[in-house]
C-alpha atoms as a PDB file:
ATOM      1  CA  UNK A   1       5.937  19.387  16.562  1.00  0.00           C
ATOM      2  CA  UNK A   2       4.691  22.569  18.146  1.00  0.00           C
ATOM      3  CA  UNK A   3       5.097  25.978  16.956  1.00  0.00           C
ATOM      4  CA  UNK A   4       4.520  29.034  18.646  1.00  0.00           C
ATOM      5  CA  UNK A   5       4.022  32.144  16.811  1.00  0.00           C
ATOM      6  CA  UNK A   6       6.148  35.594  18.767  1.00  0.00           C
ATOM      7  CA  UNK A   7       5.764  39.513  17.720  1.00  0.00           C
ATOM      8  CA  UNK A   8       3.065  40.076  16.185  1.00  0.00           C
ATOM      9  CA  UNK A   9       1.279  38.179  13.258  1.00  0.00           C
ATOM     10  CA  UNK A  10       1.711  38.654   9.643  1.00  0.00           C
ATOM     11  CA  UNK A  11      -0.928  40.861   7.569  1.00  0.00           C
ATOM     12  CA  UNK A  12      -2.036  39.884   4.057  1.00  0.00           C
ATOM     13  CA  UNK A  13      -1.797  42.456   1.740  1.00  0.00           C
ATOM     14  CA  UNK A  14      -3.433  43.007  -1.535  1.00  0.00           C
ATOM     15  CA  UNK A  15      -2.897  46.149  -3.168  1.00  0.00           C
ATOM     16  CA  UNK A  16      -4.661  46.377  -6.471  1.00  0.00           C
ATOM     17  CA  UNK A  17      -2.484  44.917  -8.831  1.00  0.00           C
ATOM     18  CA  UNK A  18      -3.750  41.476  -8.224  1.00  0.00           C
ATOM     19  CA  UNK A  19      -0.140  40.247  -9.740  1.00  0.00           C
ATOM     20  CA  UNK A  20       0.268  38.253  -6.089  1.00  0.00           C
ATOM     21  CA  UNK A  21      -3.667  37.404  -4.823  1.00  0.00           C
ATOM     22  CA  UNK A  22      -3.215  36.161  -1.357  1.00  0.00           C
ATOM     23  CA  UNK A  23      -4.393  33.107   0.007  1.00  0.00           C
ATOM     24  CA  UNK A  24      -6.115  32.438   3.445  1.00  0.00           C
ATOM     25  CA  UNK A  25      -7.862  29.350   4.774  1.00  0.00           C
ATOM     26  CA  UNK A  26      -8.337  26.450   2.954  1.00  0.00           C
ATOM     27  CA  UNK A  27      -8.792  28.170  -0.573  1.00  0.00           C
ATOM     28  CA  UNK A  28      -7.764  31.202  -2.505  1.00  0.00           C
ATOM     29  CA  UNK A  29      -9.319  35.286  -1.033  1.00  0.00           C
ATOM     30  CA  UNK A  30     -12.296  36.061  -3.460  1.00  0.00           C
ATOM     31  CA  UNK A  31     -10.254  38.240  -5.729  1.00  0.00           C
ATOM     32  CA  UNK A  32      -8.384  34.886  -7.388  1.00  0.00           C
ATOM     33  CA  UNK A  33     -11.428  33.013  -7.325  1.00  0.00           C
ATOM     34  CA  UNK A  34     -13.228  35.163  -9.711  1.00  0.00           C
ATOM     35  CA  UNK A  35     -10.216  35.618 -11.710  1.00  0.00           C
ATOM     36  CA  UNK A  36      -9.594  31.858 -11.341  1.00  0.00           C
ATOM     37  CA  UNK A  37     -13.200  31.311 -12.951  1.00  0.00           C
ATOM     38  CA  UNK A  38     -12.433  33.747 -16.045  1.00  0.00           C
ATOM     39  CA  UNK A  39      -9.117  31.840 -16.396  1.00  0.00           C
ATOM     40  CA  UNK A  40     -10.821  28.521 -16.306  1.00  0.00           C
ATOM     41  CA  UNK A  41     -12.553  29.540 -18.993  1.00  0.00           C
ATOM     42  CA  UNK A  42      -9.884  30.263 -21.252  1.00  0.00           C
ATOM     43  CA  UNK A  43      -7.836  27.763 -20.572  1.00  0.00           C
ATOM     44  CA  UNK A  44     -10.370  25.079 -21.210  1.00  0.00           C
ATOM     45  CA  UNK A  45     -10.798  26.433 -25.098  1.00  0.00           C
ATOM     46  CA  UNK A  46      -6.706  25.657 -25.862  1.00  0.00           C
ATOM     47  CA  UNK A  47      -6.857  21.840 -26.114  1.00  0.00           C
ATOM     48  CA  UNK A  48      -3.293  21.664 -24.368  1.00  0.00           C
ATOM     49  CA  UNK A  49      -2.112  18.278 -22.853  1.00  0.00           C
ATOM     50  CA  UNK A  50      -2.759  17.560 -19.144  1.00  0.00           C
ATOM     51  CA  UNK A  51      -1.331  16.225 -16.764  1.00  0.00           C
ATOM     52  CA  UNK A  52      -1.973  12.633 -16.528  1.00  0.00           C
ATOM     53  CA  UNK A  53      -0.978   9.430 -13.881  1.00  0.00           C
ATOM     54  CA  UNK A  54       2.113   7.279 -14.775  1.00  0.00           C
ATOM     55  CA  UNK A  55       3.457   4.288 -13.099  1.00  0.00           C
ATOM     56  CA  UNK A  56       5.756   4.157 -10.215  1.00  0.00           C
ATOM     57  CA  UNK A  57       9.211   4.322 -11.743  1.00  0.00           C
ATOM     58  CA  UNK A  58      12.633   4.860  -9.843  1.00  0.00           C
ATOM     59  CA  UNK A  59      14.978   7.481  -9.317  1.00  0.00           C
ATOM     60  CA  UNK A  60      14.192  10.747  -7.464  1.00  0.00           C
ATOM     61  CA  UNK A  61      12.932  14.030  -7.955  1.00  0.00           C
ATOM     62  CA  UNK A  62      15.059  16.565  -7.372  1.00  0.00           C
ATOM     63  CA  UNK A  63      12.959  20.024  -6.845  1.00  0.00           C
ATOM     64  CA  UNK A  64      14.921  23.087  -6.583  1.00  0.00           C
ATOM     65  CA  UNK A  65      13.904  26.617  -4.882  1.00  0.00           C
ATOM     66  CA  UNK A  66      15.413  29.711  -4.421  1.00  0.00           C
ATOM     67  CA  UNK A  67      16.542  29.549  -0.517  1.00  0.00           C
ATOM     68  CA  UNK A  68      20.009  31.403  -0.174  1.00  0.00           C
ATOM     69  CA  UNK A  69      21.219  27.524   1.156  1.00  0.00           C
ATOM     70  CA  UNK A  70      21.059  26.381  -2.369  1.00  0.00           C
ATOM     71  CA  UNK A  71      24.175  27.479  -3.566  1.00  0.00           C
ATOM     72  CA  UNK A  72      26.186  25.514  -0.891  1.00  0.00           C
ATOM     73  CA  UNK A  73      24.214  22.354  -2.714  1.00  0.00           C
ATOM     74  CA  UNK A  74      25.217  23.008  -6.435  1.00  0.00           C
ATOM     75  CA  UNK A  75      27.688  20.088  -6.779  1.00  0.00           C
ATOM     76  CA  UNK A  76      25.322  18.105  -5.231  1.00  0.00           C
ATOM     77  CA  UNK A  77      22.293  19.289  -7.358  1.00  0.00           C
ATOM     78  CA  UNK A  78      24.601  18.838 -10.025  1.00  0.00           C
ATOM     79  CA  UNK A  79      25.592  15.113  -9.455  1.00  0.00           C
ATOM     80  CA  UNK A  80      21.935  13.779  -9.333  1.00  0.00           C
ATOM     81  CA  UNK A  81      20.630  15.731 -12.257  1.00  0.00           C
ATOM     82  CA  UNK A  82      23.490  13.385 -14.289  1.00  0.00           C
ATOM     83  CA  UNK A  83      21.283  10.417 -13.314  1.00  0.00           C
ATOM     84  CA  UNK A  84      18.887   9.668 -16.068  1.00  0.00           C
ATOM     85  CA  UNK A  85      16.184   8.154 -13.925  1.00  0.00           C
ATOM     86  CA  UNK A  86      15.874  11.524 -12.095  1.00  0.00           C
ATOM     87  CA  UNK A  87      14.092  14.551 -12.832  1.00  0.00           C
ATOM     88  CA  UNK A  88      14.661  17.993 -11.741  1.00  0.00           C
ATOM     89  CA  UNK A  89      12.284  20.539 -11.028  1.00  0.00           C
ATOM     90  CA  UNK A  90      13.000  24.183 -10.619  1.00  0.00           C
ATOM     91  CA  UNK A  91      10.538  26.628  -8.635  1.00  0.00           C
ATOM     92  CA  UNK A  92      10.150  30.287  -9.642  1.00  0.00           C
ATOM     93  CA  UNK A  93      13.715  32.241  -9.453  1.00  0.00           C
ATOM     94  CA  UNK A  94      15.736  28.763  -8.949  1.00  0.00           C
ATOM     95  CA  UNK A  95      15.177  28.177 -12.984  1.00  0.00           C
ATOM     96  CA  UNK A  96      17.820  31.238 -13.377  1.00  0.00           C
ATOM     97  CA  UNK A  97      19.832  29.399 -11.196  1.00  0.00           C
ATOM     98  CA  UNK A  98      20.222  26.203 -12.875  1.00  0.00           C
ATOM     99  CA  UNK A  99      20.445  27.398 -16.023  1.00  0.00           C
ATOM    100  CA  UNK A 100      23.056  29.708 -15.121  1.00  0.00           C
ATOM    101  CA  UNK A 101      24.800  26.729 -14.060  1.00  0.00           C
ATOM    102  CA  UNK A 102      24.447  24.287 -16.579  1.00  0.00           C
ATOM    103  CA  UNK A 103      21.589  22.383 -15.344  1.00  0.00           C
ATOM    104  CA  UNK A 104      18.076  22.350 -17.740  1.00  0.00           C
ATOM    105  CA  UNK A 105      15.411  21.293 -15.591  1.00  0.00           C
ATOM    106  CA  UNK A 106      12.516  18.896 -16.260  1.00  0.00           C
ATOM    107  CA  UNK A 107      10.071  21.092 -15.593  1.00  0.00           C
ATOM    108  CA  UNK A 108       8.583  24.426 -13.771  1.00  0.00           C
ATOM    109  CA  UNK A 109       5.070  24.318 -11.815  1.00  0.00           C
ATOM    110  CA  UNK A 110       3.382  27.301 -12.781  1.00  0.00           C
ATOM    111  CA  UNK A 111       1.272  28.755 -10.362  1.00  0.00           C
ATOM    112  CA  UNK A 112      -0.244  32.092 -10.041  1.00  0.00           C
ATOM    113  CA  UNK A 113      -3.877  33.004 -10.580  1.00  0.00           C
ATOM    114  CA  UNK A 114      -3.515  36.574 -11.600  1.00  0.00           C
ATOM    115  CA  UNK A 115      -0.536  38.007 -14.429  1.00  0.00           C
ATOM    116  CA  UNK A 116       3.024  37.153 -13.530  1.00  0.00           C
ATOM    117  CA  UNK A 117       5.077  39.226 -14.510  1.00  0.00           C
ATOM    118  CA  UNK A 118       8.185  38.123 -13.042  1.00  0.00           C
ATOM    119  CA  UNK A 119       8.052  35.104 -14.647  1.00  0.00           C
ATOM    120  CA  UNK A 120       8.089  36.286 -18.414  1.00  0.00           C
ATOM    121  CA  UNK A 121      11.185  38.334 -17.194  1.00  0.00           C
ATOM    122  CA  UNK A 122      12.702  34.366 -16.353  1.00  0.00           C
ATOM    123  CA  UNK A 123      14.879  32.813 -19.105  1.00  0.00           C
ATOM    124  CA  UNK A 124      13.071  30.195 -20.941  1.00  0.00           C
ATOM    125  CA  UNK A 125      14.093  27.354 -22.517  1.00  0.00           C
ATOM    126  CA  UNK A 126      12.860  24.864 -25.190  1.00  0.00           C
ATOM    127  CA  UNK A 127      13.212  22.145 -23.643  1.00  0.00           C
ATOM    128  CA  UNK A 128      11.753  22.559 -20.340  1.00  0.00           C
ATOM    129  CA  UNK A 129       8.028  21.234 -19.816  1.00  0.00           C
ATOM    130  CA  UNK A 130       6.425  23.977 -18.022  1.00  0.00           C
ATOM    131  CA  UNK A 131       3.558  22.481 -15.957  1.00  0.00           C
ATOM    132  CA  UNK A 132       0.604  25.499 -16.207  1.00  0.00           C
ATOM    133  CA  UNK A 133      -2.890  25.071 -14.113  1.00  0.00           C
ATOM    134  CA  UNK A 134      -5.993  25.773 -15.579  1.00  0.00           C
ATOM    135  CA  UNK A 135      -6.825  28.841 -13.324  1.00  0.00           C
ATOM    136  CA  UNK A 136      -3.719  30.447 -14.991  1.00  0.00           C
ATOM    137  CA  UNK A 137      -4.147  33.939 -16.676  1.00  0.00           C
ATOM    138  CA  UNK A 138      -4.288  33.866 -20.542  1.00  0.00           C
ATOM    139  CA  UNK A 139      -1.256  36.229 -20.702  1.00  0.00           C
ATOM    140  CA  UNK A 140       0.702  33.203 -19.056  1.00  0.00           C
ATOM    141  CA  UNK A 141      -0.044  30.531 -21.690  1.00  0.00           C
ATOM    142  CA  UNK A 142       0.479  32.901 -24.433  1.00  0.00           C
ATOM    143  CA  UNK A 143       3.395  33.822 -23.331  1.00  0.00           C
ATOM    144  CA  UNK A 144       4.179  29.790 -23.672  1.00  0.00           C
ATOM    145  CA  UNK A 145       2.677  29.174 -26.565  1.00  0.00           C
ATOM    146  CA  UNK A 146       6.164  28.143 -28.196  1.00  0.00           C
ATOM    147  CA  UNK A 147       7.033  26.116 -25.044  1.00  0.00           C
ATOM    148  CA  UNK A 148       6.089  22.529 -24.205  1.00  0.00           C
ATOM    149  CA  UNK A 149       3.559  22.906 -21.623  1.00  0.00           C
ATOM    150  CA  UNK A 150       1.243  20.329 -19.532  1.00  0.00           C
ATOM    151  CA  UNK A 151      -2.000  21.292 -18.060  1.00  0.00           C
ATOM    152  CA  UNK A 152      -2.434  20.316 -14.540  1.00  0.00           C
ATOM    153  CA  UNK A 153      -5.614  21.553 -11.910  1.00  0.00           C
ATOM    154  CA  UNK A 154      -5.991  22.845  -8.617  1.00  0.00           C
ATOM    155  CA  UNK A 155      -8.790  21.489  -5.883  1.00  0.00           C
ATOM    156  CA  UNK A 156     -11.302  23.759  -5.437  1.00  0.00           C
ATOM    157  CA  UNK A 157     -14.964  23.571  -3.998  1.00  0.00           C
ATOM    158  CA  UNK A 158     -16.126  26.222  -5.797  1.00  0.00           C
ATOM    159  CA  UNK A 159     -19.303  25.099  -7.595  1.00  0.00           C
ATOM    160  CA  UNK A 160     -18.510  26.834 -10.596  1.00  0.00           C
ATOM    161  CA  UNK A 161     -15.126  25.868 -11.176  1.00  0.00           C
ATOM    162  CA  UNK A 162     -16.523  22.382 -11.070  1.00  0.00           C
ATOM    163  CA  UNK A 163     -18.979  22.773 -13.629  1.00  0.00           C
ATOM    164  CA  UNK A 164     -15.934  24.070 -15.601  1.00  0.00           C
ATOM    165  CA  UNK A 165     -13.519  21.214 -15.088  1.00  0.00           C
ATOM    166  CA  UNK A 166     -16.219  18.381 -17.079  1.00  0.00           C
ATOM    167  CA  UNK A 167     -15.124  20.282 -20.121  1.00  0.00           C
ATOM    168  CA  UNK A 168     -11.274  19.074 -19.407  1.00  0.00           C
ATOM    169  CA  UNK A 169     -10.335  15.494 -19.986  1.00  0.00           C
ATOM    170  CA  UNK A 170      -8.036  14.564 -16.834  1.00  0.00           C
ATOM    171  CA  UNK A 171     -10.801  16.277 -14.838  1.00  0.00           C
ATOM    172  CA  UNK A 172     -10.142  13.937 -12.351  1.00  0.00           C
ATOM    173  CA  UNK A 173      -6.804  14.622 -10.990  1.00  0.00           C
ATOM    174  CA  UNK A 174      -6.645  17.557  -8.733  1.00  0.00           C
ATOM    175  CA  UNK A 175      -3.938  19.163  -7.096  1.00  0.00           C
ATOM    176  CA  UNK A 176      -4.826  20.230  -3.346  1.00  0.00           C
ATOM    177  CA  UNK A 177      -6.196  23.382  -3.584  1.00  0.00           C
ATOM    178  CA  UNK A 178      -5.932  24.869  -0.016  1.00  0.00           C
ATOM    179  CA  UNK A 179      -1.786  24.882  -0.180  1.00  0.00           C
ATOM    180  CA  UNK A 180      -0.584  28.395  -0.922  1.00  0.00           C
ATOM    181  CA  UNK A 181       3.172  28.295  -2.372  1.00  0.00           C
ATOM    182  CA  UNK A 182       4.215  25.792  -5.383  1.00  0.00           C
ATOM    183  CA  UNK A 183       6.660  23.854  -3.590  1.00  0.00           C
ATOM    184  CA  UNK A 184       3.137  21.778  -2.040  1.00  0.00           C
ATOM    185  CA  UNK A 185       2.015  21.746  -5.503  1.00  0.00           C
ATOM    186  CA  UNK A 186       5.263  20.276  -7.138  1.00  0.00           C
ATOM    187  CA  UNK A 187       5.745  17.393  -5.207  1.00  0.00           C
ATOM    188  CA  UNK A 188       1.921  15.778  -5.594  1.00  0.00           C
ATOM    189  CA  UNK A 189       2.554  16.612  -9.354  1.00  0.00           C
ATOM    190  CA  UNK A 190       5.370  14.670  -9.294  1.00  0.00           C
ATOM    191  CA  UNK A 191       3.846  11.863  -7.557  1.00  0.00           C
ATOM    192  CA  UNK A 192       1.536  11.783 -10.630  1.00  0.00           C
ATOM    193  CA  UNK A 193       4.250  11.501 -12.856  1.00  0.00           C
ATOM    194  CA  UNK A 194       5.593   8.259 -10.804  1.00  0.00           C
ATOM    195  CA  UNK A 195       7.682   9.311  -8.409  1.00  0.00           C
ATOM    196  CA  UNK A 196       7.990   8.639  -4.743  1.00  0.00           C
ATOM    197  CA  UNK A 197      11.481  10.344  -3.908  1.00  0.00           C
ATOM    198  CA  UNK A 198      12.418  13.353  -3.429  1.00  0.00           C
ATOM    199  CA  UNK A 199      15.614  15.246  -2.443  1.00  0.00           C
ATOM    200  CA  UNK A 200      15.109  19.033  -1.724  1.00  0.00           C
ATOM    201  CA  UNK A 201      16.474  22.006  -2.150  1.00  0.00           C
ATOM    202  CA  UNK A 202      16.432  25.629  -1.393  1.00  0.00           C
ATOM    203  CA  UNK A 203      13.490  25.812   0.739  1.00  0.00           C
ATOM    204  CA  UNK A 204      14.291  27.259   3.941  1.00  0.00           C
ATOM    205  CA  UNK A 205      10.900  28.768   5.039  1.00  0.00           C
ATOM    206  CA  UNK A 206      13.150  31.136   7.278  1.00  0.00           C
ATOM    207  CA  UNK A 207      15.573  34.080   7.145  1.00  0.00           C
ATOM    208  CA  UNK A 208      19.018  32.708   7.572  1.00  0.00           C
ATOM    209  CA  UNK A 209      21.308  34.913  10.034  1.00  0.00           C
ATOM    210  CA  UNK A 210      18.217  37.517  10.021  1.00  0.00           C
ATOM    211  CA  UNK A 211      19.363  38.322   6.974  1.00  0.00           C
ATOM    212  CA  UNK A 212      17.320  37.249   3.527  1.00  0.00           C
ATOM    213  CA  UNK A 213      14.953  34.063   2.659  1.00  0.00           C
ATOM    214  CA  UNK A 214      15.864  34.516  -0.936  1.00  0.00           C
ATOM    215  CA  UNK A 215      19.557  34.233  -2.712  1.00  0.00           C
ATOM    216  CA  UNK A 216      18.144  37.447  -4.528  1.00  0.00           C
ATOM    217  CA  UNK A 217      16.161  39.037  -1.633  1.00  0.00           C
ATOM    218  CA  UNK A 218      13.207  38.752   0.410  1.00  0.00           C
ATOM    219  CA  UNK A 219      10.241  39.174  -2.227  1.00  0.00           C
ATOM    220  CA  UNK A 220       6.575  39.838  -0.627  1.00  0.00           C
ATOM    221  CA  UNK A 221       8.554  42.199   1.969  1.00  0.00           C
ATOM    222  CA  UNK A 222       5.428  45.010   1.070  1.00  0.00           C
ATOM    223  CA  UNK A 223       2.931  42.273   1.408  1.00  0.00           C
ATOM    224  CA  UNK A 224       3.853  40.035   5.037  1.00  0.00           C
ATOM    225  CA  UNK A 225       5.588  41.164   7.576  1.00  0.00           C
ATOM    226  CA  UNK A 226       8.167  39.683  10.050  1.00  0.00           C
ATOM    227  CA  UNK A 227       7.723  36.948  12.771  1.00  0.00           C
ATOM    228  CA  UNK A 228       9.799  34.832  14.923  1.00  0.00           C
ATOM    229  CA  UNK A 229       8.959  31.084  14.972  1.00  0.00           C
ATOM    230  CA  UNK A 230       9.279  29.228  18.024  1.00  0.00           C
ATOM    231  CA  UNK A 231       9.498  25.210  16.837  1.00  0.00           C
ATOM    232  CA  UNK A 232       9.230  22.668  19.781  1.00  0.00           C
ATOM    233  CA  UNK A 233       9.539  18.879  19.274  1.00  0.00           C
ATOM    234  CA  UNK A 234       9.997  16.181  21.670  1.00  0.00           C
ATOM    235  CA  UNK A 235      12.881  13.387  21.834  1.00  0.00           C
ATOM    236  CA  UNK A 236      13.215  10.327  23.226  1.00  0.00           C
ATOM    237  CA  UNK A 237      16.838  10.677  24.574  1.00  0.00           C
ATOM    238  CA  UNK A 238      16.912  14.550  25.623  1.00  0.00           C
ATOM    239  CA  UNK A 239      13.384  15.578  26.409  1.00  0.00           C
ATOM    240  CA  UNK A 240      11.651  18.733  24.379  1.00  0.00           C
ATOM    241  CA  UNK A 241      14.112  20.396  21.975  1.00  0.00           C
ATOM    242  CA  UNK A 242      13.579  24.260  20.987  1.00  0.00           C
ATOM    243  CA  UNK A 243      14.576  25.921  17.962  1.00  0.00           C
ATOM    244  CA  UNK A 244      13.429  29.924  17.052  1.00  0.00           C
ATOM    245  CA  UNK A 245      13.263  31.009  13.416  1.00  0.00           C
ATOM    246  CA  UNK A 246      12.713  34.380  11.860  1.00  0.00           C
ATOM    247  CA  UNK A 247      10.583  33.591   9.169  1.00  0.00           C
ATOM    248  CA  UNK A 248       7.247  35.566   6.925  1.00  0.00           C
ATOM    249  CA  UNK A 249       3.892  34.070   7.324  1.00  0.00           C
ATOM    250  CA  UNK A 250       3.444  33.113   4.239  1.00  0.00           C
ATOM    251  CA  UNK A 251       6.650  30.849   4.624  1.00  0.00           C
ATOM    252  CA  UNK A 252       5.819  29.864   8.047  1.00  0.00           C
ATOM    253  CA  UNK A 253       2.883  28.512   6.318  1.00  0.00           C
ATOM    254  CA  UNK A 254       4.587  26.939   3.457  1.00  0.00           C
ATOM    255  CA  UNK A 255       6.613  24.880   6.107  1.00  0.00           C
ATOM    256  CA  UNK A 256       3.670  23.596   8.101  1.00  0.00           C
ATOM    257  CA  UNK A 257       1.582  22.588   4.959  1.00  0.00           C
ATOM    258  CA  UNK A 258       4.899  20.902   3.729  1.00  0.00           C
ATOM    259  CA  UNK A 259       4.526  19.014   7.568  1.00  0.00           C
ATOM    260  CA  UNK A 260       0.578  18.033   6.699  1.00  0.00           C
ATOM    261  CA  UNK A 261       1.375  16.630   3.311  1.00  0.00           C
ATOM    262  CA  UNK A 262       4.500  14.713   4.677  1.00  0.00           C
ATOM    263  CA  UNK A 263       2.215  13.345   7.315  1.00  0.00           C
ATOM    264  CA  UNK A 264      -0.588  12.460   5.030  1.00  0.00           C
ATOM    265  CA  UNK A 265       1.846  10.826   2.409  1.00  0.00           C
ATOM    266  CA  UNK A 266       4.687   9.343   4.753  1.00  0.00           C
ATOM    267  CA  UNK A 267       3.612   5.676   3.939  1.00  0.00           C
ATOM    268  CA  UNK A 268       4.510   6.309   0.426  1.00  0.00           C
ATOM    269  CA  UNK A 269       7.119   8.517  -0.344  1.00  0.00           C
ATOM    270  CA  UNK A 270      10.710   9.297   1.291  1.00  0.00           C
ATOM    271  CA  UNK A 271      11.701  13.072   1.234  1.00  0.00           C
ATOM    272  CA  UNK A 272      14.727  14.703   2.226  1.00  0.00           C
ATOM    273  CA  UNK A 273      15.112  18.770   2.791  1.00  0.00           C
ATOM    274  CA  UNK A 274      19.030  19.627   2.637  1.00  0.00           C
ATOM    275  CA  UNK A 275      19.462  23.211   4.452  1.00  0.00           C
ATOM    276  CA  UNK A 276      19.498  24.541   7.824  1.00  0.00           C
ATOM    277  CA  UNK A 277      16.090  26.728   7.616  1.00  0.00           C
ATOM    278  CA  UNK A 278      12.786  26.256   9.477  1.00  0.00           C
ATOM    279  CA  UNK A 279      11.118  23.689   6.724  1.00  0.00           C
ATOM    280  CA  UNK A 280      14.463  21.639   6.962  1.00  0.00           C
ATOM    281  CA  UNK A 281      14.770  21.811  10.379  1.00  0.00           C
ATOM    282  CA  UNK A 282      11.299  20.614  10.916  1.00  0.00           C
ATOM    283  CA  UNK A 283      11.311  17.621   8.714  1.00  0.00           C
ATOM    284  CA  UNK A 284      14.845  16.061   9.980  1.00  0.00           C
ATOM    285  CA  UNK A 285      13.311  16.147  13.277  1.00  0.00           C
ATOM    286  CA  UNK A 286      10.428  14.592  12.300  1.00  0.00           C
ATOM    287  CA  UNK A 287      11.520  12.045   9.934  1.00  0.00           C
ATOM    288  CA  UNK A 288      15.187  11.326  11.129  1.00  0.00           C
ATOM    289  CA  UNK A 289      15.072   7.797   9.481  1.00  0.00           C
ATOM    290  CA  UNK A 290      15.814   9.734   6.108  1.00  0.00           C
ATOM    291  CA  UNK A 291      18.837  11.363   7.500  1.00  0.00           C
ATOM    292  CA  UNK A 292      20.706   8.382   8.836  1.00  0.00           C
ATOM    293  CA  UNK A 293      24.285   9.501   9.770  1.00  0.00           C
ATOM    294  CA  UNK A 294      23.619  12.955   9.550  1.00  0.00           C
ATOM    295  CA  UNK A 295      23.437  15.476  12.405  1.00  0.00           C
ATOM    296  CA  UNK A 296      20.132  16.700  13.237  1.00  0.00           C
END
């Protein structure tokens, strides 16, 4: 798969209120990882469960975002979330979504450094698990201190933050740090809890018909601004087909991290993306053994 980037590239943003701390390279700018270290330090004096490894177990997990597609896939959504060996996630505006429409997820992934406040604006309910990482603000877990919640952590190499994680007990099991959005977060943290399936929806990565990337805008529109995304990949039977995308950075990037961890854990997990974005697009190129009788 190649990808060419046209207009000019994206700028990351931070101004001040440290409510979105942007990420660059392999790890987070160094704003969030001085917050992350003050966090760290909270979070390790609550004694909440963490997240821990369980056995390989069947059914899928079905993780939900917030892509303007996912309301042509609520039926669908729907009919999977009735079988009891799945589990449904729901990422950042999608748990609205669901709930709206009847479906309680599993779980969220929680997974901001600095204070959130558009997720203590979400409806919460009792009995979702909300998975919360130890670099989490303090306002975050008391805002779920009534809530179940599971304690998970991110990779870093920060020397400090390892000094900090001996005083955790699943200290151990890390979630790659240098992936920016929580999609690439959800799915290891699912593989933890057992599963190797996964049917997804709502992620995009791309503005369908130029128009928005989320059902209920385009957040991050002050902080990353527009870029067309030339994809390129090669088949057997027609030679090199193109594809161009209008997309954000920060979701171009969520698309091509989602492409490294699919490559890294291909021998071990089946995924499929339902939509028509650049993520989708990408992976049902790449993978077409997971779409068998579907068009490309």
């Amino acid at each position: 798969m190649v990808v060419e980037q046209h207009t000019e590239p994206a700028v990351s943003v931070n101004d001040g209120s440290l409510m979105h701390p942007v990420h660059y390279g392999q790890n987070f700018d160094p704003v969030s990882v001085k917050i992350a270290t003050e966090n760290m330090k909270h979070s390790m004096t609550l004694g909440l469960p963490e997240l821990d490894i369980s056995q390989v177990r069947g059914g899928q997990a079905i993780i939900v975002g917030a892509s303007p597609s996912v309301k042509n896939y609520l039926e669908e959504i729907k009919k999977l979330a009735e079988n009891k060996d799945n589990i449904v996630f729901a990422i950042n505006d999608a748990n609205d979504f669901l709930i709206d429409n009847g479906i309680i997820p599993h779980g969220n992934v929680l997974f901001e450094v600095a204070i959130d406040y558009k997720e203590f604006q979400r409806r919460h309910h009792p009995d979702i698990t909300y998975y919360i990482h130890s670099f989490a603000h303090p306002t975050t877990f008391s805002h779920f201190a009534d809530k179940k919640v599971i304690l998970w952590h991110c990779f870093s190499d920060e020397a400090e933050h390892n000094v900090l994680l001996k005083h955790f007990k699943n200290k151990h099991f890390m979630v790659g740090g240098g992936s920016s959005t929580t999609l690439v977060k959800t799915i290891p943290i699912c593989m933890f809890l057992g599963y190797r399936e996964f049917e997804l929806f709502g992620f995009d990565s791309s503005f369908p018909d130029e128009n928005e990337t989320h059902f209920n805008g385009a957040p991050y529109k002050d902080f990353w601004k527009s870029m067309d995304i030339v994809c390129q990949i090669k088949k057997n039977d027609s030679g090199i087909q193109e594809k161009k995308f209008r997309t954000m950075a920060y979701l171009a990037r969520q698309a091509d991290e989602f492409r490294r961890m699919c490559e890294h854990f291909s021998w071990m997990t089946k995924i499929r993306v339902h939509g028509d974005g650049l993520l989708p697009w990408m992976h049902r190129n790449t993978y077409p053994q997971f779409y068998s009788g579907e068009a490309a």
